[in-house]
C-alpha atoms as a PDB file:
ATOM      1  CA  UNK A   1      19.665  -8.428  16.628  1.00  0.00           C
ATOM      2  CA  UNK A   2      16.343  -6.681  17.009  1.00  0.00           C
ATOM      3  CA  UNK A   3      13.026  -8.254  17.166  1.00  0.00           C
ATOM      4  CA  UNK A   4      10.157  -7.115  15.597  1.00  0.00           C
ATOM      5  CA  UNK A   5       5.961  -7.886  15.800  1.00  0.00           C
ATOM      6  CA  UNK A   6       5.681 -10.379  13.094  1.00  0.00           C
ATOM      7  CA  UNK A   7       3.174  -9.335  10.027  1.00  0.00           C
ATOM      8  CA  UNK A   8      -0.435  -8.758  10.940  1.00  0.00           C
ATOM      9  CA  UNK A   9      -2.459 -11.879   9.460  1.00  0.00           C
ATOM     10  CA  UNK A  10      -4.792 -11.698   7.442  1.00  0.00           C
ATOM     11  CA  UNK A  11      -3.558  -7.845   6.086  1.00  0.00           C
ATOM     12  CA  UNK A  12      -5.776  -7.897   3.120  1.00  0.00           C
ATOM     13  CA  UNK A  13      -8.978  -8.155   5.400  1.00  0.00           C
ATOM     14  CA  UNK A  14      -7.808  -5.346   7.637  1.00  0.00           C
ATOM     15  CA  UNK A  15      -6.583  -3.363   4.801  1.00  0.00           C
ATOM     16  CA  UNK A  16     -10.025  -3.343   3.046  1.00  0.00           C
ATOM     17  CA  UNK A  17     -11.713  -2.676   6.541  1.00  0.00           C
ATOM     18  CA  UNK A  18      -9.616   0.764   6.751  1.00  0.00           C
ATOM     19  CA  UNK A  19     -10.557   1.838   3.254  1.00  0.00           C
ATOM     20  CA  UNK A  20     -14.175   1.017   3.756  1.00  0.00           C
ATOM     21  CA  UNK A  21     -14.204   2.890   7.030  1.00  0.00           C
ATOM     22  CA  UNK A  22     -12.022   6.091   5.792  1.00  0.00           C
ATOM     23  CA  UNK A  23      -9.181   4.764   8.343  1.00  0.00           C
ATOM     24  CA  UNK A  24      -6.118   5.898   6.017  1.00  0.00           C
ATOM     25  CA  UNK A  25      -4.140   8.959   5.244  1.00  0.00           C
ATOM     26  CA  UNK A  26      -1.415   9.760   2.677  1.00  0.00           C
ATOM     27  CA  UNK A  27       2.084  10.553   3.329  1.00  0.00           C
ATOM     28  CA  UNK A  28       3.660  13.348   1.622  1.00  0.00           C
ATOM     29  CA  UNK A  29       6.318  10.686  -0.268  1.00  0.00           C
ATOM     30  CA  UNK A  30       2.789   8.774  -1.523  1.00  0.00           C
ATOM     31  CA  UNK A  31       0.891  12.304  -2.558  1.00  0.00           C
ATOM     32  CA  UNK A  32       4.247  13.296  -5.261  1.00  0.00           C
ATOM     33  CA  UNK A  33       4.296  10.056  -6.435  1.00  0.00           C
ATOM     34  CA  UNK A  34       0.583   9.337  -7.430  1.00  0.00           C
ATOM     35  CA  UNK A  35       0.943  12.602  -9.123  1.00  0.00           C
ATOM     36  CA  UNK A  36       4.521  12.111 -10.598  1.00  0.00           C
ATOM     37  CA  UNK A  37       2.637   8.653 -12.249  1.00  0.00           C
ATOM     38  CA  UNK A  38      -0.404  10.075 -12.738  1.00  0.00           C
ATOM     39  CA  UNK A  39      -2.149   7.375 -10.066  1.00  0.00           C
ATOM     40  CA  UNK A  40      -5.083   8.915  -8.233  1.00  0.00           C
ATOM     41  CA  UNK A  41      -6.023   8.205  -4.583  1.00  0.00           C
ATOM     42  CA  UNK A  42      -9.290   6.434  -6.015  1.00  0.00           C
ATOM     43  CA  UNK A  43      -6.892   4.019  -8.673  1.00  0.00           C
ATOM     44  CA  UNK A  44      -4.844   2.891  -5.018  1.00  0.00           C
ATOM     45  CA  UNK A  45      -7.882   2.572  -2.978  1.00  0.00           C
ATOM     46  CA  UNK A  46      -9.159   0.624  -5.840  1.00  0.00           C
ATOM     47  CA  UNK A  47      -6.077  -1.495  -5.519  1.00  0.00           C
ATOM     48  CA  UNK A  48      -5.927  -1.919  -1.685  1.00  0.00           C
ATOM     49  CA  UNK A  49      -9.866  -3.069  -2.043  1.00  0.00           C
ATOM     50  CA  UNK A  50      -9.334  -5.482  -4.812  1.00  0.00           C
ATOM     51  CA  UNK A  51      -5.519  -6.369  -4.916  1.00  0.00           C
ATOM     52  CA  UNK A  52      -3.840  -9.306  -3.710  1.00  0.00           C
ATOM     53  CA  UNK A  53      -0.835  -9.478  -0.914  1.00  0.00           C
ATOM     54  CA  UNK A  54       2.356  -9.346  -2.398  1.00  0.00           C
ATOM     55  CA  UNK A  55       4.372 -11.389   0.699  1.00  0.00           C
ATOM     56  CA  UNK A  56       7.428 -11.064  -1.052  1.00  0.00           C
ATOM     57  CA  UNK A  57       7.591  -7.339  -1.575  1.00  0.00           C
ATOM     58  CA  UNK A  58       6.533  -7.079   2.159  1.00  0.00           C
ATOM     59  CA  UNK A  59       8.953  -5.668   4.119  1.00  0.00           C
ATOM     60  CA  UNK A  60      10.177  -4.933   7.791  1.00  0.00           C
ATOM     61  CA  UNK A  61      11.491  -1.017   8.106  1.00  0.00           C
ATOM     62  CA  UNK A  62      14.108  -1.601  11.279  1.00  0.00           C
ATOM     63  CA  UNK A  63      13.945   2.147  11.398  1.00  0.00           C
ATOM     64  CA  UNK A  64      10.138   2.668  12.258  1.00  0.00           C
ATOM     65  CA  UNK A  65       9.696  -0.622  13.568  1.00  0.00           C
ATOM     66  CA  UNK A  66       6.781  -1.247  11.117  1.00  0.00           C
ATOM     67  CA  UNK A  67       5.488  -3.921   8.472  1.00  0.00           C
ATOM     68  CA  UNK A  68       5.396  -2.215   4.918  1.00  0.00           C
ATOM     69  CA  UNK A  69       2.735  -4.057   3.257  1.00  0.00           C
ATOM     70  CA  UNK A  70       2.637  -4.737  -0.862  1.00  0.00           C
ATOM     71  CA  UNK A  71      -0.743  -4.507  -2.457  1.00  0.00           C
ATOM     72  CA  UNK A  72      -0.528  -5.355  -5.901  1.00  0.00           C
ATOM     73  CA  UNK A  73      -3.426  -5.054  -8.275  1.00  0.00           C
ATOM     74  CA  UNK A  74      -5.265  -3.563 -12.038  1.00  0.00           C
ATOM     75  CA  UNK A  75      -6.731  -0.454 -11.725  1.00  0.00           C
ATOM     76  CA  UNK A  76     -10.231   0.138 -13.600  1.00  0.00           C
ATOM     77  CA  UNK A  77      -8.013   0.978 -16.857  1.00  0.00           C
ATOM     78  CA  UNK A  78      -6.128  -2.416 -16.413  1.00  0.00           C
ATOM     79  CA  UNK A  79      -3.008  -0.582 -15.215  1.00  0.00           C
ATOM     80  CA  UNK A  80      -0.283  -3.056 -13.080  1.00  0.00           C
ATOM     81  CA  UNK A  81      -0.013  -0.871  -9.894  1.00  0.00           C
ATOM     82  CA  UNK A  82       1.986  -1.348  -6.540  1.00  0.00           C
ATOM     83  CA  UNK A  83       0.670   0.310  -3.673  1.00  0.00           C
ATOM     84  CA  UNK A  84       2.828   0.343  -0.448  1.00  0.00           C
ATOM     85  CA  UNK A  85       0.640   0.885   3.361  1.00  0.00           C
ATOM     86  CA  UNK A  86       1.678   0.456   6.942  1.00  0.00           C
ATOM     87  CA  UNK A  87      -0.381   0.547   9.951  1.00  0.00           C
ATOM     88  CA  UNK A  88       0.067   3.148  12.441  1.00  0.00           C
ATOM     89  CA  UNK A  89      -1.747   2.831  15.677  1.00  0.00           C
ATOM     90  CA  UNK A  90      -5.417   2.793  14.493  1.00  0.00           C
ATOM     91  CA  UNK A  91      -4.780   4.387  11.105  1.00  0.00           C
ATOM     92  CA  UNK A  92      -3.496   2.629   7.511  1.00  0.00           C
ATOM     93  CA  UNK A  93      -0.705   4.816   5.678  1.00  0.00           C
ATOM     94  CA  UNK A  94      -0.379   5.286   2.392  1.00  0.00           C
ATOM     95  CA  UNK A  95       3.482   5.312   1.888  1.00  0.00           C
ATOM     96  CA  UNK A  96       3.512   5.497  -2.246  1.00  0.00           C
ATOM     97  CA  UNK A  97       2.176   3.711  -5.254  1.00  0.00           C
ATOM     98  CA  UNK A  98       3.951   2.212  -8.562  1.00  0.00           C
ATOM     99  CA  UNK A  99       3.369   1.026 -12.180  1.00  0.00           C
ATOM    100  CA  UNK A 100       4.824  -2.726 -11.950  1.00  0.00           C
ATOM    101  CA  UNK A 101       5.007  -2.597 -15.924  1.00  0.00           C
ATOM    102  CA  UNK A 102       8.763  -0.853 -16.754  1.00  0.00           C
ATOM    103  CA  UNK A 103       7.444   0.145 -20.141  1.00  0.00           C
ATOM    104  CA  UNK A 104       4.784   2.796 -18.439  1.00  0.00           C
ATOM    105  CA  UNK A 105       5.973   5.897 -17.550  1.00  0.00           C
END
C-alpha cells in the first residue's frame, strides 16, 4: 500500500490566501465545465472565498499523489455549486466546478 501526505489543515485558510493573492490557475477539464454549466471563474472564486470544506467529498488521487479538495458553497444568485482545487507546488488548481442541485442543468 502507498502512503500519501495527509490533507493540508486548515485548507479553507490557504485556499482563500491563493485567491486573494492570484495564486490559482484553471485546468482545461475546469475551463469546459464552467462553461458547459454556465459557472464563471468569478461564481468559483466566489465559492472558494466563502464556501465551506466539504471533508467528505475530499479525496486522495493515488495517480498524482495529490489531495482533491471540495469547496462547497451559494454563488451571488444562490446557486448550490461544487468546486474541486488541488495544490500544486506553490499554485491552487482549479480542477472543475458543479451544480450540487440535480434539478439544474
Amino acid at each position: 500500500m502507498v502512503k500519501h501526505l495527509p490533507p493540508i489543515p486548515n485548507v479553507q485558510e490557504k485556499i482563500r490566501d491563493f485567491v486573494e493573492v492570484g495564486k490559482y490557475v484553471d485546468t482545461t477539464h475546469a475551463k469546459e465545465r464552467q462553461k458547459e454549466r454556465r459557472i464563471t471563474l468569478a461564481d468559483a472564486l466566489y465559492i472558494l472565498k466563502t464556501g465551506r470544506h466539504e471533508k467528505s467529498k475530499t479525496t486522495f488521487d493515488p495517480i498524482w499523489q495529490k489531495w482533491k479538495y471540495a469547496i462547497r458553497g451559494k454563488t451571488r444568485d444562490q446557486e448550490d455549486v461544487r468546486v474541486i482545487v488541488a495544490f500544486e507546488k506553490e499554485l491552487m488548481v482549479i480542477i472543475t466546478v458543479m451544480y450540487i442541485s440535480s434539478l439544474r442543468k
